[in-house]
N, C-alpha and C. Protein backbone atom coordinates (compact mmCIF):
# COMPACT_ATOMS: atom_id res chain seq x y z
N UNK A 1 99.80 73.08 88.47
CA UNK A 1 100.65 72.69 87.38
C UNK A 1 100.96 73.89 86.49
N UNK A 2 99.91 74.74 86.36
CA UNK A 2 100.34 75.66 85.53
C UNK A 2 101.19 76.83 86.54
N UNK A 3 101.23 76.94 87.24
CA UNK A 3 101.87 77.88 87.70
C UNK A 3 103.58 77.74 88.09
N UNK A 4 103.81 76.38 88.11
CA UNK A 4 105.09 75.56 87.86
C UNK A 4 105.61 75.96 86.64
N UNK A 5 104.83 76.11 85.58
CA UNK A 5 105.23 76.69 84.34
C UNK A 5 106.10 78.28 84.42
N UNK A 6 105.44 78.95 85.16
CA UNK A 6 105.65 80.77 85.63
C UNK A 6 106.99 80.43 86.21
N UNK A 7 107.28 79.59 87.15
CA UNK A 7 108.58 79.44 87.93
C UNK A 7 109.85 79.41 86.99
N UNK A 8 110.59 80.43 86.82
CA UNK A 8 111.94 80.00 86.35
C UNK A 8 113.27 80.38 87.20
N UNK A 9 114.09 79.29 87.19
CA UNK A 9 115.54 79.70 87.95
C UNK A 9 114.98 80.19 89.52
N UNK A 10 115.81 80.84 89.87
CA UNK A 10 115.65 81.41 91.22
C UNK A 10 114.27 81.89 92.02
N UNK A 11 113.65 82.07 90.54
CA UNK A 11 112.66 83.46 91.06
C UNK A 11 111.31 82.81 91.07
N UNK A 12 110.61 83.39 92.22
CA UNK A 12 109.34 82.78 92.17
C UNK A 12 108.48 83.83 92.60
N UNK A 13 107.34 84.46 91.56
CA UNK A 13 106.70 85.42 91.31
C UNK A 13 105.86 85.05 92.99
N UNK A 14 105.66 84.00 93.61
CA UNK A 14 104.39 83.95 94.69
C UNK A 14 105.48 84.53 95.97
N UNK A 15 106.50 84.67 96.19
CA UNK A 15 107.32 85.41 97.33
C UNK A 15 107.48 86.86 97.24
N UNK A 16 106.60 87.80 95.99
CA UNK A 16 106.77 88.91 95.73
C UNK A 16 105.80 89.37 97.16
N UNK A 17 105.86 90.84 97.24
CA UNK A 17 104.83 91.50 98.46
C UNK A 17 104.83 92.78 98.11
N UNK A 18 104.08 93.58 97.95
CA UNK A 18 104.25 95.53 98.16
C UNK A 18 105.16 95.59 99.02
N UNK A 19 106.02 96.65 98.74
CA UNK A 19 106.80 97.40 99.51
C UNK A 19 106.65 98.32 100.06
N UNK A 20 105.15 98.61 100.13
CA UNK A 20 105.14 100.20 100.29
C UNK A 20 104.54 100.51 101.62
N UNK A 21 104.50 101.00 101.96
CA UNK A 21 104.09 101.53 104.09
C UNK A 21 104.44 102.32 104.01
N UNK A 22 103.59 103.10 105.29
CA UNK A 22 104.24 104.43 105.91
C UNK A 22 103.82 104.23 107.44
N UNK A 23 104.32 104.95 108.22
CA UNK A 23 103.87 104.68 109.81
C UNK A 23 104.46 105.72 110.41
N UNK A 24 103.14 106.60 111.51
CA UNK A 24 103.97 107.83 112.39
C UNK A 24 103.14 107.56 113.40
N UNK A 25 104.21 108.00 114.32
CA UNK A 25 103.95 107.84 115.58
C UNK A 25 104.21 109.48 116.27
N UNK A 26 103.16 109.90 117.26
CA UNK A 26 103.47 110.85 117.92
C UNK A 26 102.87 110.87 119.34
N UNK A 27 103.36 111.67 120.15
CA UNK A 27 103.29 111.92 121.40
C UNK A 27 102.59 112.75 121.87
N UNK A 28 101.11 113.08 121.85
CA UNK A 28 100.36 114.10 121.76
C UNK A 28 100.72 115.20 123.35
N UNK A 29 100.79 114.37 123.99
CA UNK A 29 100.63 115.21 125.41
C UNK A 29 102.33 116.08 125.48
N UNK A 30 102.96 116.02 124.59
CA UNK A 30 104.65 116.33 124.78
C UNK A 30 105.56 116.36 125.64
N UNK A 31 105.43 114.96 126.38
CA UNK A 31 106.07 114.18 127.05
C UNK A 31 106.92 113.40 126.67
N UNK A 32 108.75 113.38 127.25
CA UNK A 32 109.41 112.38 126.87
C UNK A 32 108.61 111.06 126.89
N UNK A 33 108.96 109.82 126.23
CA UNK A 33 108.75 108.72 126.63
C UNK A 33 109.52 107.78 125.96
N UNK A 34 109.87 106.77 126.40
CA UNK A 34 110.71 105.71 125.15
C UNK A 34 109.74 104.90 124.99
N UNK A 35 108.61 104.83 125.49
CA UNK A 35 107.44 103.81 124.87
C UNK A 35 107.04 104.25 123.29
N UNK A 36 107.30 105.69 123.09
CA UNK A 36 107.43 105.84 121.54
C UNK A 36 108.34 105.61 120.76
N UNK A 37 109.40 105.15 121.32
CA UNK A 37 110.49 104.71 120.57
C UNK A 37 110.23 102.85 120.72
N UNK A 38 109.74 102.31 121.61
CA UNK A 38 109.50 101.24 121.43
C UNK A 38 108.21 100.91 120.40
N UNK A 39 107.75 101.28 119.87
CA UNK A 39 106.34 101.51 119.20
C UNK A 39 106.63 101.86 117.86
N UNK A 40 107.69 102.41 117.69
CA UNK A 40 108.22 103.14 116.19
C UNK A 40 108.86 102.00 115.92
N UNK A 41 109.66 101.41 116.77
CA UNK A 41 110.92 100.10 116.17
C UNK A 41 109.59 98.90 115.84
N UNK A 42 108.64 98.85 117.01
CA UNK A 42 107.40 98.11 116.30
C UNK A 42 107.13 97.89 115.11
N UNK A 43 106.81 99.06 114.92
CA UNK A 43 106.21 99.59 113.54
C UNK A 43 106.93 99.44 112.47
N UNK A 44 108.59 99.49 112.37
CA UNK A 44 109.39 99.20 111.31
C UNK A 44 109.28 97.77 111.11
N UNK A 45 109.46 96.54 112.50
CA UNK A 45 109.92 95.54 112.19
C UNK A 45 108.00 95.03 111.16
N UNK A 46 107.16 95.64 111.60
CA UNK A 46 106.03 95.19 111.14
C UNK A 46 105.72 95.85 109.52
N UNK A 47 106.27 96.61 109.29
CA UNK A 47 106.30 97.40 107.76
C UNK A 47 107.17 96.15 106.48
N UNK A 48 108.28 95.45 107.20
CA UNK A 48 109.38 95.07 106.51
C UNK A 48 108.54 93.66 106.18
């Protein structure tokens, strides 16, 4: 009940989240691969 109170108009303080991440990916052996490019797009959709 009290937190129904906090709710106004549109906005609802409990859908907030950090925005903040970072994520690197590297290829130690220095080998092409697109498995690091599949792994990086990973990593974005999992940051957002």
């Amino acid at each position: 009940m009290h937190n129904e109170k906090l709710i106004k108009g549109l906005y609802d303080y409990r859908e907030e989240h950090d925005a903040c991440g970072i994520g690197f990916y590297a290829n130690m052996d220095n080998k092409r691969s697109h498995d690091i490019i599949d792994k990086s797009l990973e990593m974005l959709r999992r940051l957002d």
